[in-house]
Protein backbone atom coordinates (compact mmCIF):
# COMPACT_ATOMS: atom_id res chain seq x y z
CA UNK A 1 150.87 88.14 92.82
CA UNK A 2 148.82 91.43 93.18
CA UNK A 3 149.68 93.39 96.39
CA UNK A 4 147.56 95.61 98.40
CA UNK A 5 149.18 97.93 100.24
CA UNK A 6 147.34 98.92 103.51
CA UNK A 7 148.13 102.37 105.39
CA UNK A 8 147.03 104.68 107.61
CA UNK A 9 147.22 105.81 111.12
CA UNK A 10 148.06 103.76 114.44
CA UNK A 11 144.63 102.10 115.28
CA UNK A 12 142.86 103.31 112.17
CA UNK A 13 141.51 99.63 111.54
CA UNK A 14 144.10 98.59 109.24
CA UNK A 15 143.96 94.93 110.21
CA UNK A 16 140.33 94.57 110.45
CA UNK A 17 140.35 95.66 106.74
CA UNK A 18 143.13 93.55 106.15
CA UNK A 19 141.44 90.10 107.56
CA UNK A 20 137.96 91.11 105.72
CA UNK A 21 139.90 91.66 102.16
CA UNK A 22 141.37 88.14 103.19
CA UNK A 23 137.82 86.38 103.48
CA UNK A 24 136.35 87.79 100.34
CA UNK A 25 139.11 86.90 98.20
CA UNK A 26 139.49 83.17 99.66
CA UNK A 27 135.62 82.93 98.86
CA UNK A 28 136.74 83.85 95.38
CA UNK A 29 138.80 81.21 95.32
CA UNK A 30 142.09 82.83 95.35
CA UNK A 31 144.74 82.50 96.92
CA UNK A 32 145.93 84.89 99.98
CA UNK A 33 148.89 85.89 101.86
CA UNK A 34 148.51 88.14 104.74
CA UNK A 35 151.82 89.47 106.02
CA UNK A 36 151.28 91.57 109.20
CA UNK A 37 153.33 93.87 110.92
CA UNK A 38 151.45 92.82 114.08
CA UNK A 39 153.19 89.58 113.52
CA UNK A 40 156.64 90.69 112.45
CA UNK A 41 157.75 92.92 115.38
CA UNK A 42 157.18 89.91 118.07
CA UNK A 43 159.09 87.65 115.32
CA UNK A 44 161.98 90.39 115.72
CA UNK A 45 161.59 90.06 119.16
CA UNK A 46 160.55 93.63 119.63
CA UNK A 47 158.05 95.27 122.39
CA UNK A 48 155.30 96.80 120.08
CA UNK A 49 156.11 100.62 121.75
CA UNK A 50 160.12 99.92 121.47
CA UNK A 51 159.92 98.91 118.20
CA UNK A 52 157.88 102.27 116.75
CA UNK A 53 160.24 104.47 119.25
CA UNK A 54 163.54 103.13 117.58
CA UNK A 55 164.64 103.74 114.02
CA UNK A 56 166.55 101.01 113.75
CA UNK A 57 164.15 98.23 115.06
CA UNK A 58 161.69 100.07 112.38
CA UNK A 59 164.01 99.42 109.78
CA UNK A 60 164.49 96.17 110.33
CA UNK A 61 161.25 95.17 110.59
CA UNK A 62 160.26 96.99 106.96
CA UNK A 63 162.88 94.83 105.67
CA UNK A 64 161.28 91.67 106.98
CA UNK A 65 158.03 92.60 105.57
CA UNK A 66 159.55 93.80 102.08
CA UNK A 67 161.39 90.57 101.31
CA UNK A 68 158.32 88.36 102.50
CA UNK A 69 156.17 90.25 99.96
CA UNK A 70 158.62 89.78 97.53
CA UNK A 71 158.92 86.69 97.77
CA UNK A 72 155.29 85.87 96.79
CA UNK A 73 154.48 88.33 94.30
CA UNK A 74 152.87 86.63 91.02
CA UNK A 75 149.91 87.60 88.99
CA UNK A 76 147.46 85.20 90.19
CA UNK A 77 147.70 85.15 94.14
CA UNK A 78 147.19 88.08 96.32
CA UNK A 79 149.20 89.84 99.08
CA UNK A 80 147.51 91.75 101.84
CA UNK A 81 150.65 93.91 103.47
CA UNK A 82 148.88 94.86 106.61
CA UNK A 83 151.39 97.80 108.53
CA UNK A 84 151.38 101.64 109.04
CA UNK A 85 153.63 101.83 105.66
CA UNK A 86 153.32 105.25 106.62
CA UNK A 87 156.47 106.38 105.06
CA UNK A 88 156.25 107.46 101.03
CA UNK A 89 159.84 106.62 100.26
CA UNK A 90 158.83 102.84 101.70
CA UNK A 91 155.74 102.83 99.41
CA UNK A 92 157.70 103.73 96.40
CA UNK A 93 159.74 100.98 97.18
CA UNK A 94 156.88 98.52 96.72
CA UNK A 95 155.98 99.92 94.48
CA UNK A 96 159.08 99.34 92.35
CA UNK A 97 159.12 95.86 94.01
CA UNK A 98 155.52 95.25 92.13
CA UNK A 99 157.20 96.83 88.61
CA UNK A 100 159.69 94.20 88.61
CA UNK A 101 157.62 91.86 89.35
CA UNK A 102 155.20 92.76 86.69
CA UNK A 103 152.29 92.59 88.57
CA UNK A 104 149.44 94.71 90.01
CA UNK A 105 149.31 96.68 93.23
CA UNK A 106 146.35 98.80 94.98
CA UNK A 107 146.91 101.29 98.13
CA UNK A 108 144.12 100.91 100.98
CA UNK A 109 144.37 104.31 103.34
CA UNK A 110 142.25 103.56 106.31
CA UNK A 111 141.48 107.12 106.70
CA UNK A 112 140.31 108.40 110.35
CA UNK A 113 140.57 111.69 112.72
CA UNK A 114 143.40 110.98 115.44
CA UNK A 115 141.01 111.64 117.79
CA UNK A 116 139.27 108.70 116.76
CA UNK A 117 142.35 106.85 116.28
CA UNK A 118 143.25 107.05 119.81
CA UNK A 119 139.93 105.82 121.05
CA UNK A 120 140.12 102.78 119.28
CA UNK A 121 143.81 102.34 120.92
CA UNK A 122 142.49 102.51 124.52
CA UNK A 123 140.38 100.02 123.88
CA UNK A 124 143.30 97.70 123.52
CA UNK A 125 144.36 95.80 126.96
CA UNK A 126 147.17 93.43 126.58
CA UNK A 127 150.43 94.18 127.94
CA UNK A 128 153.16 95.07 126.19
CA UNK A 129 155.95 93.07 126.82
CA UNK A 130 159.27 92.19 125.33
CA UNK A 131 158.88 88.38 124.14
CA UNK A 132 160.81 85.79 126.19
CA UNK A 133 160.21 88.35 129.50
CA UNK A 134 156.92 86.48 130.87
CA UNK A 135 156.60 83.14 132.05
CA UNK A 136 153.86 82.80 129.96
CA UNK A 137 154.32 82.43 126.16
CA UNK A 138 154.28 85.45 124.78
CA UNK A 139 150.95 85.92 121.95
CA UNK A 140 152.17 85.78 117.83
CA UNK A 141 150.19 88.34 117.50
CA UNK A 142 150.25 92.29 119.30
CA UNK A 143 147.16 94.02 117.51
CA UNK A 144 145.70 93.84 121.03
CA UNK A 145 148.73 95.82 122.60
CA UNK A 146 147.80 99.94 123.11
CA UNK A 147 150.55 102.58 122.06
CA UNK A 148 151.52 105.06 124.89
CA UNK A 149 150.05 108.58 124.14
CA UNK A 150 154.13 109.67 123.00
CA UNK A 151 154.06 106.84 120.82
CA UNK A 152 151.17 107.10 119.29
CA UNK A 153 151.93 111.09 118.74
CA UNK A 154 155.02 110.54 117.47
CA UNK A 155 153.93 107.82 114.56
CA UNK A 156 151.16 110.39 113.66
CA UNK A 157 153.69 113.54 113.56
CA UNK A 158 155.54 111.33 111.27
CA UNK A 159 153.18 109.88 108.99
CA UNK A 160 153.05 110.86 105.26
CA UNK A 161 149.97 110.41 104.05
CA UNK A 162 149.37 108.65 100.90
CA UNK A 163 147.90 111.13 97.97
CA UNK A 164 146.37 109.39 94.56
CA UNK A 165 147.99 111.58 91.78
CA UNK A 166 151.45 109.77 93.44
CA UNK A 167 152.01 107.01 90.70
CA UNK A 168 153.36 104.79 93.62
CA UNK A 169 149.87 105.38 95.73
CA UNK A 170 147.59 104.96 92.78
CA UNK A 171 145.14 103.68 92.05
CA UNK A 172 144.35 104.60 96.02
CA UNK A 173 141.22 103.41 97.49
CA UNK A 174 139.76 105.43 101.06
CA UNK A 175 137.92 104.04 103.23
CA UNK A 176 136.60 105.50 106.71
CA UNK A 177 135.88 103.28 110.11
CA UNK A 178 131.96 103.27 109.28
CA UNK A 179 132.29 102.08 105.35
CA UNK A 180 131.95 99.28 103.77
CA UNK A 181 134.86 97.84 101.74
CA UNK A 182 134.57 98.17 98.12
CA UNK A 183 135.50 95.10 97.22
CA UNK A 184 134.45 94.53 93.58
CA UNK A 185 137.20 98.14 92.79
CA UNK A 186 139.82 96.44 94.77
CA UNK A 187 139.51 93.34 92.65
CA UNK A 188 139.15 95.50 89.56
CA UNK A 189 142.59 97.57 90.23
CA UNK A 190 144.17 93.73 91.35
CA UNK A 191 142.66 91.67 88.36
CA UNK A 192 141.33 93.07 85.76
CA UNK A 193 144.35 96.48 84.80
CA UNK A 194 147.36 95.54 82.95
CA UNK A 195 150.60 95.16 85.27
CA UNK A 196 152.80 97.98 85.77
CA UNK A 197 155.06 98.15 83.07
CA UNK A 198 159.23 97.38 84.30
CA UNK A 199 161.95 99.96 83.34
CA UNK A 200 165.39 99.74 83.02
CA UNK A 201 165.91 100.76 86.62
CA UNK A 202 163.21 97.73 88.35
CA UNK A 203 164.52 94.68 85.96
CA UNK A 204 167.44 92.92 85.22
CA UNK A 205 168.78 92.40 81.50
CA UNK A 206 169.72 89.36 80.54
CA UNK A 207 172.79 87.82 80.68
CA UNK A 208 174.37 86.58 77.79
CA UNK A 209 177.07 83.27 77.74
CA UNK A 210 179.56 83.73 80.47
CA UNK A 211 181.98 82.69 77.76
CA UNK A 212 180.66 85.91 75.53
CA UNK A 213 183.49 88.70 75.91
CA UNK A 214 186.13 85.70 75.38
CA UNK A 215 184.81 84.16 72.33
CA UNK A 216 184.07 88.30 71.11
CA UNK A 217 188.04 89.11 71.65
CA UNK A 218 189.19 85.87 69.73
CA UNK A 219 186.75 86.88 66.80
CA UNK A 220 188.84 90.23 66.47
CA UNK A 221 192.01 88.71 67.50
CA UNK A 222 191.99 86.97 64.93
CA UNK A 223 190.85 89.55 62.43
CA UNK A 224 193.76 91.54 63.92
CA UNK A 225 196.14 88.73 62.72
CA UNK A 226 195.05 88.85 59.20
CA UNK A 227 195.08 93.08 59.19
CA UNK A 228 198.51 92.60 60.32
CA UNK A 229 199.67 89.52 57.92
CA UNK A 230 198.64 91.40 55.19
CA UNK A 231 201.26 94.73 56.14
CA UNK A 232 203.89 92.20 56.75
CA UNK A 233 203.66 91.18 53.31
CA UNK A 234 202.68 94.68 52.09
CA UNK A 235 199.60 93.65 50.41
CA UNK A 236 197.56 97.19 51.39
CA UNK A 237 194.42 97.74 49.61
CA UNK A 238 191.18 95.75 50.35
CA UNK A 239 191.07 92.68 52.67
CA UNK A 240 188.61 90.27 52.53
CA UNK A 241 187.32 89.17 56.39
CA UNK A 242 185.64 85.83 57.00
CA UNK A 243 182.20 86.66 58.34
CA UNK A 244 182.20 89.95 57.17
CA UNK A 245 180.73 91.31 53.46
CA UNK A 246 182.60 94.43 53.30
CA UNK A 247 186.25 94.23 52.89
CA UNK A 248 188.67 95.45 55.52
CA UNK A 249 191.20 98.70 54.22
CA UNK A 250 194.62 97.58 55.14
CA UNK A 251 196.53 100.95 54.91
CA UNK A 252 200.28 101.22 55.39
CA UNK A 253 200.39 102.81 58.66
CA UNK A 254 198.26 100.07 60.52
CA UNK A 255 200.53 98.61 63.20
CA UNK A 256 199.49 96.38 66.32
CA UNK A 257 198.89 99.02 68.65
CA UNK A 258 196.76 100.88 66.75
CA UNK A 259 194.09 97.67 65.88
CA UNK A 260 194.75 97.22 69.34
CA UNK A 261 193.11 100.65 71.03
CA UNK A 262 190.37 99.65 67.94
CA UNK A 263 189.59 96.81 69.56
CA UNK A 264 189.60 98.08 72.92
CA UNK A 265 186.94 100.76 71.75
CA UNK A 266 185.16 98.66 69.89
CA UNK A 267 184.55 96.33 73.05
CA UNK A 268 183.88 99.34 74.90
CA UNK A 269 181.06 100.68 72.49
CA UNK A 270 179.50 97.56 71.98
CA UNK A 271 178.96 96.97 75.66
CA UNK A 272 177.38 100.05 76.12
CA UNK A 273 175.27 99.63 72.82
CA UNK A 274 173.85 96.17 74.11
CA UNK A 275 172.34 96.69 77.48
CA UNK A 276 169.64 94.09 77.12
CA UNK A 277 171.34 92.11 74.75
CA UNK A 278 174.42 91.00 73.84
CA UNK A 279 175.90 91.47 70.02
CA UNK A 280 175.28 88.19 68.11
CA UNK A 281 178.38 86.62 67.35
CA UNK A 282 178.22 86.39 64.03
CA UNK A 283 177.25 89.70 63.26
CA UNK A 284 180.62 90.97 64.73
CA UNK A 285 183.24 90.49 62.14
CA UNK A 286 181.07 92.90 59.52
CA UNK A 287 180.79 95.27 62.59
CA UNK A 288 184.10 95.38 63.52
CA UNK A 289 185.63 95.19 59.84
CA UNK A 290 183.11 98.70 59.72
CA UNK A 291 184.43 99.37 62.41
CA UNK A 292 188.10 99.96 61.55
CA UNK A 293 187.27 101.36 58.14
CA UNK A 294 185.61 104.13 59.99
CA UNK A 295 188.36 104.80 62.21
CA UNK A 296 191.31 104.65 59.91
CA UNK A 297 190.34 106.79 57.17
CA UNK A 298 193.30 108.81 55.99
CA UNK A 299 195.51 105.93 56.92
């Protein structure tokens, strides 16, 4: 499904704009996912400050929220990734993630002065505590937890901010606390672009028959058998190949280990050539009878 990514600084009103791009689209009928960070760090078990202040925790936590984004990308549903995403390298990741997937993707920077930002995070009042350490059940949810000042310092030191002529951040969409959501350009850069085109390096090529190399090497096994009947009985000259229109040279110094490397290179070659796509079958006698021609000359 189409992905918005949502970024910008702590407390810049990320998941305000993320519940109000949920609404419109579910009035439009479609379908929404909205994967939080704000839910994923108490899922991890992680204090809100402890996780931002630890590498590791972060990590783990971007991982969580990659692989449940992945696993509901399609063209017709949407996902609303609602976290700082404030590093580049993570956003390029999506990014790729969306390529494979052949689907659409818009960035959403909730851009605001720190000042600002920090405001809004003294506002918040709930207390930030590991889950499992209060008697009380601990909430799914810790938008309502503050950042300390060194925190909150720290995650705006560090974060990159996204910039449209980056193919991974485009097409990028602003927005400041005061404006309205532009809703009707989200859902053009969601529904109505063509998907990002996949590359070599964000797709898979196809597999062909598990059986493929095995039934390949018995196709030129075999033509190695009649090569080498034909020296036995010293009938050099032109050989013709089952499978293959052009006749096979059989010189006089062809020997066993020679068709052998032949075959070993043609393998070799042939792999290489067919990245997406395996060699039909039936092609390969003519290609390997050209094959040996080509490579035996002077024989």
């Amino acid at each position: 499904m189409p992905i918005v990514v949502i970024t910008g600084l702590p407390a810049s009103g990320k998941s305000t704009r993320a519940r109000q791009l949920r609404d419109h689209f579910v009035e439009r009928g479609r379908k929404v996912h909205l994967i939080s960070e704000n839910e994923a760090v108490p899922k991890a078990l992680f204090g809100k400050n402890a996780h931002a202040g630890d590498s590791q925790k972060e990590k783990v936590v971007r991982s969580d929220l990659k692989s449940e984004a992945s696993r509901h990308l399609n063209m017709e549903d949407l996902v609303i990734l609602d976290a700082g995403n404030y590093i580049k390298g993570y956003r390029y990741e999506l990014y790729c993630m969306t390529k494979a997937s052949r689907t659409t993707q818009c960035t959403l920077f909730c851009c605001i002065p720190q000042d600002q930002a920090w405001t809004f995070n003294c506002h918040r009042t709930a207390t930030d505590e590991l889950p499992g350490d209060s008697e009380t059940e601990q909430p799914a949810d810790n938008s309502e937890v503050p950042y300390t000042r060194e925190t909150f310092d720290a995650l705006c030191r560090r974060y990159e901010e996204p910039q449209s002529n980056n193919r991974w951040d485009s097409p990028l969409l602003v927005t400041l606390p005061e404006d309205t959501l532009d809703m009707d350009a989200i859902y053009k850069a969601l529904y109505e672009t063509q998907p990002l085109p996949p590359n070599q390096s964000t797709q898979n090529p196809p597999l062909g028959a598990t059986n493929y190399l095995f039934e390949l090497d018995n196709i030129m096994q075999s033509i190695i058998k009649e090569i080498l009947g034909a020296v036995k009985i010293k009938a050099f000259g032109q050989l013709r190949i089952p499978g293959s229109s052009s006749p096979v040279k059989v010189a006089t110094s062809m020997n066993a280990l020679q068709l052998n490397r032949l075959r070993q290179k043609f393998i070799t070659s042939t792999c290489r050539a067919s990245q997406t796509a395996p060699t039909p079958l039936e092609q390969v006698p003519q290609l390997f009878v050209q094959f040996i021609n080509a490579n035996t000359i002077g024989c």
